[in-house]
Protein backbone atom coordinates (compact mmCIF):
# COMPACT_ATOMS: atom_id res chain seq x y z
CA UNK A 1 -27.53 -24.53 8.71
CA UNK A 2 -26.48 -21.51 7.87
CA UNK A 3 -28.84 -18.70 7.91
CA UNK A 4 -30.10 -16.44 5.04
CA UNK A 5 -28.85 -13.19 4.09
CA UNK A 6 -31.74 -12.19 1.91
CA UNK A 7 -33.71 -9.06 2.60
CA UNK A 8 -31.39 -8.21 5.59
CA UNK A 9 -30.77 -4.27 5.81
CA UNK A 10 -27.89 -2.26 6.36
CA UNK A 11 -28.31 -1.75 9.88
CA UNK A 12 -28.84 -5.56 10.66
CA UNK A 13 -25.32 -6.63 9.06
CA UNK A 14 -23.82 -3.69 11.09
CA UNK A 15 -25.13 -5.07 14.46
CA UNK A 16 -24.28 -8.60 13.41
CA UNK A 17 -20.47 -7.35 12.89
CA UNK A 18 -20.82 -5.01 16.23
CA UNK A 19 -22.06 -8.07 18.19
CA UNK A 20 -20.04 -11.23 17.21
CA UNK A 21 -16.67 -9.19 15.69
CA UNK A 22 -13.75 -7.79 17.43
CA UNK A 23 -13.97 -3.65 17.38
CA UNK A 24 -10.73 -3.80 15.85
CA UNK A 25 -12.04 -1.29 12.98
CA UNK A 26 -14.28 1.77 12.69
CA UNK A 27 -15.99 1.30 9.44
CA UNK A 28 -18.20 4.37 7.39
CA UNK A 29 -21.80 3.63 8.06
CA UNK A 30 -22.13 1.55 4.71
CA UNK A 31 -22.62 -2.14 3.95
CA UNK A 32 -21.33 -3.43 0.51
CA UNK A 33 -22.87 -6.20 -1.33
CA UNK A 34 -20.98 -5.43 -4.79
CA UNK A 35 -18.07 -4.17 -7.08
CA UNK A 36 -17.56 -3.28 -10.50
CA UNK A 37 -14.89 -1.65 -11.88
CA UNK A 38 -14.40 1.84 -9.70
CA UNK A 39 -18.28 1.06 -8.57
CA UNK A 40 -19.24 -0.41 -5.32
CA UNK A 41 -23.31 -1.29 -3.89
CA UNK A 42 -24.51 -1.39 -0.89
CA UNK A 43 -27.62 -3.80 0.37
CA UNK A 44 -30.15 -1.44 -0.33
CA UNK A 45 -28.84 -1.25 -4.20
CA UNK A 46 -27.44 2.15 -4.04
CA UNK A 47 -24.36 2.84 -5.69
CA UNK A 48 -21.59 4.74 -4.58
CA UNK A 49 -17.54 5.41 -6.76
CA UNK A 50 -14.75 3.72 -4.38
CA UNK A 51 -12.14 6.12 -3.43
CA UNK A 52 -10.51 4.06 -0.97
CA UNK A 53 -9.56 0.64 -3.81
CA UNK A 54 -9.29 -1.23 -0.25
CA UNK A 55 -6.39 1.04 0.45
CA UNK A 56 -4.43 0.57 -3.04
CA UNK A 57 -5.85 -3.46 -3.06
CA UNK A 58 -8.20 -2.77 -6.10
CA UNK A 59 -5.86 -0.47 -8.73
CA UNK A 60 -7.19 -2.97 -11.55
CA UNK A 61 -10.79 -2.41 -10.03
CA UNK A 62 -13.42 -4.23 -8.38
CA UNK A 63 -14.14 -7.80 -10.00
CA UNK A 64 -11.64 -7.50 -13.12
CA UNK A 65 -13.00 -10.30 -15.30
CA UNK A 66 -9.40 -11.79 -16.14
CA UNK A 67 -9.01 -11.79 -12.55
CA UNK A 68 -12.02 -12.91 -11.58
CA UNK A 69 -11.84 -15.78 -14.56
CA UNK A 70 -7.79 -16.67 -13.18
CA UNK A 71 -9.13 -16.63 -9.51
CA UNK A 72 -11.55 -19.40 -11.04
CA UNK A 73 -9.64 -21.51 -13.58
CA UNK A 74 -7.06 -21.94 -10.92
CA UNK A 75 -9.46 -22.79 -7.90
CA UNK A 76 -10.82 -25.35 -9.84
CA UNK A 77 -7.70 -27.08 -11.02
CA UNK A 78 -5.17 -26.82 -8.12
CA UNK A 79 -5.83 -24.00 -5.07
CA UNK A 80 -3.30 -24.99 -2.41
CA UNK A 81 0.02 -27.83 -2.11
CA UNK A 82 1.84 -26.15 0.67
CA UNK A 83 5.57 -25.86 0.10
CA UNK A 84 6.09 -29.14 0.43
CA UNK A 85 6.04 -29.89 -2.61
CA UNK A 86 6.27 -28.14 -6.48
CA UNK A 87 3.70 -27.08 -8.32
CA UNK A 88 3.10 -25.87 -11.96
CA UNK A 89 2.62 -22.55 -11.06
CA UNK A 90 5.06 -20.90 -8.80
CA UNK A 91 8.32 -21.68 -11.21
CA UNK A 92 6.49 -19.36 -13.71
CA UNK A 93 5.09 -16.67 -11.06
CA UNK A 94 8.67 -16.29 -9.88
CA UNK A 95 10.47 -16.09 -13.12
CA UNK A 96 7.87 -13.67 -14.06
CA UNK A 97 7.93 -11.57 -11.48
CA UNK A 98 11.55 -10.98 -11.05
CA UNK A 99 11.39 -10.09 -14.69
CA UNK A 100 8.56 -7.45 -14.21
CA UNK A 101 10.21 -5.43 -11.96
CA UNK A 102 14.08 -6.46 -12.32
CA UNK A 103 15.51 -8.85 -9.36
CA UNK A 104 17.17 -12.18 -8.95
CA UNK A 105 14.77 -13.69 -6.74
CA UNK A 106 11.36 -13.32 -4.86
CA UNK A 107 10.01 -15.25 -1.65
CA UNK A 108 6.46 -14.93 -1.90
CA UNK A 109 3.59 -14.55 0.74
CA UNK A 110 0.37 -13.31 1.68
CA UNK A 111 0.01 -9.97 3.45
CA UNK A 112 1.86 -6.99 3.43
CA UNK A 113 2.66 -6.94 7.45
CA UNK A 114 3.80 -10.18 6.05
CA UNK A 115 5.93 -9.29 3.82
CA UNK A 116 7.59 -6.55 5.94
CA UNK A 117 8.15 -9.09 8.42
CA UNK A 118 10.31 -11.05 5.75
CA UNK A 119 11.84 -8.21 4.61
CA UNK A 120 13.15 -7.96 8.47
CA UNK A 121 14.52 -11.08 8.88
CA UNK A 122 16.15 -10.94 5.44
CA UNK A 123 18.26 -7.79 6.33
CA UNK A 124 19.21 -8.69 9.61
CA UNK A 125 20.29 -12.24 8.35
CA UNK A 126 21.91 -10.17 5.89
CA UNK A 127 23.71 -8.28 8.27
CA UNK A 128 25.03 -10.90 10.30
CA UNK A 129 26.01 -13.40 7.69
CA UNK A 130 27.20 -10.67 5.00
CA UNK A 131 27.84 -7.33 6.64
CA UNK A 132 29.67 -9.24 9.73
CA UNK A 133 27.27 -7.39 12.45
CA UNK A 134 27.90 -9.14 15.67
CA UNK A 135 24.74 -11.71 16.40
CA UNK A 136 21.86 -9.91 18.38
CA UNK A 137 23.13 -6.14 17.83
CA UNK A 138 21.48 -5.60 14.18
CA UNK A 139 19.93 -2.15 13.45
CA UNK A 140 16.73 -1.30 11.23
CA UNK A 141 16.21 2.70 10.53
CA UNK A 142 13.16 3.00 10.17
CA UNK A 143 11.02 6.98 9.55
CA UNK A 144 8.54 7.92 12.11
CA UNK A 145 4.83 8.28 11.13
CA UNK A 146 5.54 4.83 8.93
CA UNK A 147 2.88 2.24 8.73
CA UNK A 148 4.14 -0.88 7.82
CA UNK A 149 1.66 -3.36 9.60
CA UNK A 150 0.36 -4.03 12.50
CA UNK A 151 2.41 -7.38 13.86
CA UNK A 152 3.85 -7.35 17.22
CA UNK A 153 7.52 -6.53 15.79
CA UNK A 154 6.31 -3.80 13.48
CA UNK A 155 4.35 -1.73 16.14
CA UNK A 156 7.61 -2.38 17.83
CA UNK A 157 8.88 0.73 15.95
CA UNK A 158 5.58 2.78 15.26
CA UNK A 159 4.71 5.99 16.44
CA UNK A 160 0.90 5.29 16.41
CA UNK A 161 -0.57 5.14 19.89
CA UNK A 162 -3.12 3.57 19.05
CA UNK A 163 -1.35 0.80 17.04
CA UNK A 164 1.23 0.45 19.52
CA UNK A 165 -0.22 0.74 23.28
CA UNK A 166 -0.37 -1.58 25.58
CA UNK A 167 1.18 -4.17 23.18
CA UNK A 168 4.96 -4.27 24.68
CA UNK A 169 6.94 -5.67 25.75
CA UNK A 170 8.22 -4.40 22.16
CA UNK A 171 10.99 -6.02 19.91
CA UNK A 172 14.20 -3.95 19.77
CA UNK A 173 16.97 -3.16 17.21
CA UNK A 174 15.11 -0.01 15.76
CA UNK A 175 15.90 3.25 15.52
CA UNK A 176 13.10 6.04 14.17
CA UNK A 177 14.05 9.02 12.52
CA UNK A 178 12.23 11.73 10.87
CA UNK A 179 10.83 10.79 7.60
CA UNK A 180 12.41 12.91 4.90
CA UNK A 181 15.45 14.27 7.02
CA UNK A 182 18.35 13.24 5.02
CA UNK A 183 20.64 14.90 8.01
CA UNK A 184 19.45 12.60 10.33
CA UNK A 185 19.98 9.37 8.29
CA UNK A 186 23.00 10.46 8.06
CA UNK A 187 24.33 10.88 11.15
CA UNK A 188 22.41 7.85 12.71
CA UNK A 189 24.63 5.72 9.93
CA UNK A 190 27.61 7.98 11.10
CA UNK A 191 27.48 6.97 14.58
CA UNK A 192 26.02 3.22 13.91
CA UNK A 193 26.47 2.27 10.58
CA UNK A 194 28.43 -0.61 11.05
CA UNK A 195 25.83 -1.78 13.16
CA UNK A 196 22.97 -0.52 11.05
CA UNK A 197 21.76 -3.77 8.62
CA UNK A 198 18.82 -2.15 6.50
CA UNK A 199 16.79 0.99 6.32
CA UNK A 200 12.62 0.68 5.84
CA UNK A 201 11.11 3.25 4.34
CA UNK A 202 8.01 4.08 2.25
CA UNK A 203 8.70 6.17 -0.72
CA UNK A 204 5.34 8.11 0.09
CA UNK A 205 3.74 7.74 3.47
CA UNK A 206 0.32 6.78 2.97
CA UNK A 207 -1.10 5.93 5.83
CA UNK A 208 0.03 8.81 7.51
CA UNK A 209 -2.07 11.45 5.17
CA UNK A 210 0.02 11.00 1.70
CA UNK A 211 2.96 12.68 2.78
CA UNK A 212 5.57 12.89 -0.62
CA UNK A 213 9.11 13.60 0.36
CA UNK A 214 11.69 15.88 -1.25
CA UNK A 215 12.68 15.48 -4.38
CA UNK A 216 16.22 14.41 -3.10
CA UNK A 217 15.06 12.42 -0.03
CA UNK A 218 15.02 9.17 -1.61
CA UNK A 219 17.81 9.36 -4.12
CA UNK A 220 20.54 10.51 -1.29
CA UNK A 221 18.98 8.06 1.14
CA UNK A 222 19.71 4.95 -1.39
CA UNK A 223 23.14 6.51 -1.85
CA UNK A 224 23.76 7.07 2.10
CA UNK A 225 22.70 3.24 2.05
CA UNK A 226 25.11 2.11 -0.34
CA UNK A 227 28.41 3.96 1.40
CA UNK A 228 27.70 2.39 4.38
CA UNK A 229 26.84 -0.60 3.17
CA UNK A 230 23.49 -0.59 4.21
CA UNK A 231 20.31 -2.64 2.76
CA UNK A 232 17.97 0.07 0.98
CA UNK A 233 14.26 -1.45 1.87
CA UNK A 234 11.17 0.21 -0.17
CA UNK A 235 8.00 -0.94 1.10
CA UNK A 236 5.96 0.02 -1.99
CA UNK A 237 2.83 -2.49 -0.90
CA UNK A 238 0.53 0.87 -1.34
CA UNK A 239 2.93 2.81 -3.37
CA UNK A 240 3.24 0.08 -5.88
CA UNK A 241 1.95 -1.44 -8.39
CA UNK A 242 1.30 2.05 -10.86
CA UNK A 243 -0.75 3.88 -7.88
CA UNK A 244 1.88 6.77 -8.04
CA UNK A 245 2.19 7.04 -11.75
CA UNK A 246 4.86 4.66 -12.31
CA UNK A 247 5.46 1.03 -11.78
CA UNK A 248 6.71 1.88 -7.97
CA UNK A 249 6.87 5.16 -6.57
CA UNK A 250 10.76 4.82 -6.27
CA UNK A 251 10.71 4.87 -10.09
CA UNK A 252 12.65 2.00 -10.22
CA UNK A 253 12.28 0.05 -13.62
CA UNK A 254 9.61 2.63 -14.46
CA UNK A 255 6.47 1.61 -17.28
CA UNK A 256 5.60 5.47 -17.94
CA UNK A 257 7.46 5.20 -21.06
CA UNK A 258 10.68 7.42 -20.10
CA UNK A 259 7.94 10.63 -18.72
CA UNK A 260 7.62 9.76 -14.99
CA UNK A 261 5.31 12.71 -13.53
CA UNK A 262 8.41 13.76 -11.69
CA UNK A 263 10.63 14.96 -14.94
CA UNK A 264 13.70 15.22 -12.35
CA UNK A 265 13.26 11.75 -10.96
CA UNK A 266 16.06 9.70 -10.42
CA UNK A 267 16.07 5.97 -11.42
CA UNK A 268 16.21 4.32 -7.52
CA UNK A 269 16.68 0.67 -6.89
CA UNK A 270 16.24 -0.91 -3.87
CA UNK A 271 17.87 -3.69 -2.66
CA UNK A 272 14.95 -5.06 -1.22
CA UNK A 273 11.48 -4.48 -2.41
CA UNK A 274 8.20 -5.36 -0.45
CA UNK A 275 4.87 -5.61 -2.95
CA UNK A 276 1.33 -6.33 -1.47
CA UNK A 277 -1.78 -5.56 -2.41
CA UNK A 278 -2.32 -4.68 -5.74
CA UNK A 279 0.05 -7.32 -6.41
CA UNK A 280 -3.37 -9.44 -6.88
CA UNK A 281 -5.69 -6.68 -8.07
CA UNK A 282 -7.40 -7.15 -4.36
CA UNK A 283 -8.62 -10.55 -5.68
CA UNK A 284 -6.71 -12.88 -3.33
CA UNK A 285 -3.92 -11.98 -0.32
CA UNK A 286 -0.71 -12.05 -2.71
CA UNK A 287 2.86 -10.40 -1.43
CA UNK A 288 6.39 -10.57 -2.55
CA UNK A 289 10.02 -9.88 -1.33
CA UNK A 290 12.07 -9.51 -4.06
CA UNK A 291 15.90 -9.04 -3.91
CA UNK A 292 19.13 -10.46 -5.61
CA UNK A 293 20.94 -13.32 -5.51
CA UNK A 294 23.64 -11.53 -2.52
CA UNK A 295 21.03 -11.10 -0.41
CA UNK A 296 18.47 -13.67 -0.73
CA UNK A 297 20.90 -16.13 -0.75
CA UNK A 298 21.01 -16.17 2.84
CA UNK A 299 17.63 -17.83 3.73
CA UNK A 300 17.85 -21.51 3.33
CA UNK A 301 15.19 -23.83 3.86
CA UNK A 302 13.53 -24.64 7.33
CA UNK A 303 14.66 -20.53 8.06
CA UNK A 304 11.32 -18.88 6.91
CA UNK A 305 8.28 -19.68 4.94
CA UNK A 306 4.05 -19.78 4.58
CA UNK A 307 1.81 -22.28 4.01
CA UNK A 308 0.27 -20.52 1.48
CA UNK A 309 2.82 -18.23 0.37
CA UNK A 310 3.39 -19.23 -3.06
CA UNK A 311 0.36 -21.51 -3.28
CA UNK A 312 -1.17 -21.89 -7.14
CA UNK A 313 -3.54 -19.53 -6.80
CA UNK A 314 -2.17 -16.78 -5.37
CA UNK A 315 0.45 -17.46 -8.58
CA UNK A 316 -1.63 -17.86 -10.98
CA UNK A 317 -3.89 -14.63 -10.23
CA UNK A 318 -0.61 -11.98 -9.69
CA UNK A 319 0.72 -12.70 -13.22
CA UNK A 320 -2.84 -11.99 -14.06
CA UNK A 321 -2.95 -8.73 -12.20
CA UNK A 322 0.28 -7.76 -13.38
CA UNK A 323 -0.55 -8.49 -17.12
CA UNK A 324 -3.66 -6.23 -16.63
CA UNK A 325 -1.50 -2.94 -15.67
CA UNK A 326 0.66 -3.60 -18.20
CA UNK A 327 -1.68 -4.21 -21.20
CA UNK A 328 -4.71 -1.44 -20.09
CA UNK A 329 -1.64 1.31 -18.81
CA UNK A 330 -3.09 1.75 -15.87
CA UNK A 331 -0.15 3.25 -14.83
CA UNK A 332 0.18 6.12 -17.55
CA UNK A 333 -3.73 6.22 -16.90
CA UNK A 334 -3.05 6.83 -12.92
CA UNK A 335 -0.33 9.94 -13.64
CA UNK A 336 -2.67 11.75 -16.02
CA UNK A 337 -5.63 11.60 -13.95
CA UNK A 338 -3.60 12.47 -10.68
CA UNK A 339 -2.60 15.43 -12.34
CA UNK A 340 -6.24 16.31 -13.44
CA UNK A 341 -7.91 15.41 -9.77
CA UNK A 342 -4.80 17.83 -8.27
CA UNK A 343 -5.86 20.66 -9.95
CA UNK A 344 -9.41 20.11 -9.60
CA UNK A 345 -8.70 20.07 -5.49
CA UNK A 346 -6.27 22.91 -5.83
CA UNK A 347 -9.23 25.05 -7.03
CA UNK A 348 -11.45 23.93 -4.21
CA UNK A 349 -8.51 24.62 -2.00
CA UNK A 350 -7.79 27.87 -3.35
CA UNK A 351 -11.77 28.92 -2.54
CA UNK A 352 -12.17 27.34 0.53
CA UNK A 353 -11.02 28.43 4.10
CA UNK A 354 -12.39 24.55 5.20
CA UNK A 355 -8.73 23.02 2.95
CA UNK A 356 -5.56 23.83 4.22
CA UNK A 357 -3.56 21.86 0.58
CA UNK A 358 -3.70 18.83 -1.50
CA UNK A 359 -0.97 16.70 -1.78
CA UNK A 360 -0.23 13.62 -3.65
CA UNK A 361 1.23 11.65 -6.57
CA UNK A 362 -0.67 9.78 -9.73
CA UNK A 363 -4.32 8.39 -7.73
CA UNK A 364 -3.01 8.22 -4.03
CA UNK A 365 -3.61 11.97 -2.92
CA UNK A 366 -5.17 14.09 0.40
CA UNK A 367 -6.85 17.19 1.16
CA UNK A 368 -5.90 18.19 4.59
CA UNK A 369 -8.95 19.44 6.59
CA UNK A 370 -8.67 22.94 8.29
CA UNK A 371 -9.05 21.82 11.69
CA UNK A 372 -7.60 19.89 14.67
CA UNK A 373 -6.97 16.25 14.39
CA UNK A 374 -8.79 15.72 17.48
CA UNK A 375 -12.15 16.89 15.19
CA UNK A 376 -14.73 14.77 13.96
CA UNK A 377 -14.69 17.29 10.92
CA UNK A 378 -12.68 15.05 8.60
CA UNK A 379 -15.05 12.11 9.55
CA UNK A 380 -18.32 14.43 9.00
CA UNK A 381 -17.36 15.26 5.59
CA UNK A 382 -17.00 11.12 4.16
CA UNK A 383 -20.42 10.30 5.98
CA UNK A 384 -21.61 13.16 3.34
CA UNK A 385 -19.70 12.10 1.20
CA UNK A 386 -20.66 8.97 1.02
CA UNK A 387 -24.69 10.40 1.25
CA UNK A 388 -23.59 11.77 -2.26
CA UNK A 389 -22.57 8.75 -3.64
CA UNK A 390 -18.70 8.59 -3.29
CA UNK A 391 -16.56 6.56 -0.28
CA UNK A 392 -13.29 8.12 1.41
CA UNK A 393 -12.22 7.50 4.80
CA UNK A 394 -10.21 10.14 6.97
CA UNK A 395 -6.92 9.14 8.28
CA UNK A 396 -4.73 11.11 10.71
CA UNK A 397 -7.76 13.10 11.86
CA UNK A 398 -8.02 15.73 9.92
CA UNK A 399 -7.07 14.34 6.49
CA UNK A 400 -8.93 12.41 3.80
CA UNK A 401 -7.21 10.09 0.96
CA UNK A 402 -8.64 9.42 -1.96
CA UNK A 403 -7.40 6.74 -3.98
CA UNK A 404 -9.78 5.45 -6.63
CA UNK A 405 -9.38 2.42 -8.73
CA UNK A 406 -6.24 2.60 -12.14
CA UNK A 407 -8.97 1.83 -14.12
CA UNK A 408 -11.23 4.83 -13.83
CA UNK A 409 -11.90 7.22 -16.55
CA UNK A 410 -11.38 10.90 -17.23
CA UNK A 411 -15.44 11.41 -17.53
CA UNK A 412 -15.79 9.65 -14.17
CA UNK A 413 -13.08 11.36 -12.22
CA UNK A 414 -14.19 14.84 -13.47
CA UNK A 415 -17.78 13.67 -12.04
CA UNK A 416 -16.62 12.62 -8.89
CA UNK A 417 -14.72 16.05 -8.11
CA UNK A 418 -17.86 17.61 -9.09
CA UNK A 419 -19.03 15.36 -5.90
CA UNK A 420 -16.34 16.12 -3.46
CA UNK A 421 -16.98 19.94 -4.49
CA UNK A 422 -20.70 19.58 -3.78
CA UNK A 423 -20.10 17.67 -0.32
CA UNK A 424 -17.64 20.39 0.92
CA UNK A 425 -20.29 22.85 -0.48
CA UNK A 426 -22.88 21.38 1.05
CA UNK A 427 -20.54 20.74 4.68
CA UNK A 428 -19.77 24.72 5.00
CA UNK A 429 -23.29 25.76 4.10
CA UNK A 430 -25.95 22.99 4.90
């Protein structure tokens, strides 16, 4: 029998997880029981705004009600049939969701290393069967400091140590270039191109400490993609989903109504497009490849698939989730308050010799910290910040992201910069 919960502290479910988990993660010091909109609890009932959403999971909050209510309806009608067989709510999911953001056809699955992994074996199929690569030889560009996932193939072609020692022998057929040097896409698809099947990219690297290309970056790298016939792969599974202020950061089929926060931007569509994450509202593991009929055309059955990819629920919920950003404009909602939170930090960057810059787009932003990434300064700074009431975690050392839920007002944000001020008051002068 299963043992009781009740009464247990904070410090009792954080030995449970230190003794019978793998130390595969190094959480914040903080044990959540709850979530409401951009609210999260901890055991002991305290109450703290989320400024991670479960890394861009939970842009229509925590426990949206017409997600919670689809997660529910559909669990208790029809949760899982495996592909073996239809079921009455795929068809829909899929029509819908090519609609919604403008391709032929999706394959659907569950996580986003997931989804990246499909997205491989899509171009390179691709490339052999369309492009007329020679079998074994096809080439994935791919941009240093990516994240992607954290599969055997995908660490294959990180720059992480951490993510990728001592787990070779490593899959070839990648090559890594700098991330926003247009002058070195170019000349790796000068001297391979006709070996070169796809190019993987993230529109803005989030992992990596919210790094936002040039202006031109993307634009010329979709058009260096199409002269040498080469697949243009966004993997928007943070980016997406109206985190950046538009549908996807690409600003592809944008919703902002014609005023993307970049006036200059350039309509870019990729060929293939990778969705995660949001792509449920963070209420069940829902991702997507989506791509036309030229490309996806290619797979054909027995060649790739999920058990659960596709299952009912995972359907039903996503239409949900994407009906939610549409009708509440969370993505209009995410632009404006990026540009409020930006200024806000620019101030306290402006004032403080602790910031180096803030950088970001719509709610997925950074403040670098001014010290090495080897400091525990970064880390320091979300333990108080979370002692005030408000949850970050560092990445890349010396950077913290902060990414609250689409569905957070303009009185809450404007409270929780008063709490990042106080905390990085409070850090330089204790």
């Amino acid at each position: 029998m299963r043992s009781t919960t009740l009464h247990q502290s904070s410090q009792e479910f954080m030995n449970l997880e230190d003794r019978y988990g793998a130390h595969n993660y190094h959480p914040l010091p903080v044990v959540l029981t709850k979530g409401e909109g951009v609210y999260v609890w901890d055991v002991e009932g305290k109450r703290y705004y989320d400024f991670l959403s479960a890394y861009s999971a939970l842009n229509q909050g925590h426990c949206h009600p017409r997600l919670v209510n689809a997660l529910v309806e559909q669990a208790s009608n029809l949760a899982l049939t495996s592909r073996a067989f239809y079921n009455d709510q795929l068809g829909p999911y899929e029509k819908y969701v090519t609609e919604y953001f403008g391709f032929d056809k999706v394959l659907p699955m569950n996580s986003g290393a997931e989804a990246v992994e499909t997205a491989i074996k899509l171009c390179r199929k691709w490339g052999y069967e369309r492009k007329g690569i020679p079998n074994g030889e096809a080439l994935i560009v791919v941009c240093g400091q990516n994240f992607h996932g954290r599969t055997t193939t995908i660490i294959s072609f990180s720059s992480d140590p951490d993510a990728k020692g001592h787990f070779g022998p490593y899959t070839p057929g990648f090559i890594s270039i700098p991330y926003n040097d247009l002058e070195a896409l170019r000349k790796v698809l000068e001297e391979n191109g006709n070996k070169v099947a796809g190019f993987l990219v993230e529109p803005i690297q989030g992992e990596a400490g919210v790094f936002v290309p040039d202006n031109a970056f993307l634009a010329g790298a979709a058009e260096l993609c199409r002269t040498h016939q080469v697949l243009f792969m966004a993997d928007e599974i943070q980016t997406g989903i109206g985190r950046t202020g538009s549908l996807l950061a690409v600003c592809g089929n944008c919703t902002c109504e014609g005023h993307c926060e970049r006036q200059e931007a350039t309509y870019i569509r990729p060929d293939v497009l990778i969705l995660g994450k949001a792509l449920s509202g963070g209420m069940y593991p829902v991702s997507a490849v989506l791509a036309d009929d030229a490309i996806m055309g290619v797979i054909k059955p027995g060649q790739h698939g999920s058990t659960f990819g596709g299952n009912p629920i995972a359907s039903h919920v996503a239409m949900e989730a994407l009906e939610v950003l549409r009708d509440e404009k969370l993505t209009q909602n995410a632009r404006r308050l990026g540009k409020l939170f930006r200024q806000r930090m620019q101030k306290l960057v402006d004032h403080s010799d602790l910031l180096v810059l803030v950088r970001g787009r719509g709610l997925l932003n950074a403040v670098v910290i001014n010290d090495s990434p080897e400091s525990s300064t970064a880390w320091d700074i979300c333990v108080l910040l979370a002692k005030n009431g408000l949850l970050a975690k560092p990445t890349h050392g010396n950077i913290i992201r902060f990414a609250p839920p689409l569905v957070m007002t303009e009185e809450q944000l404007m409270e929780c910069c008063d709490i990042i001020e106080q905390t990085f008051r409070e850090y330089v002068m204790p």
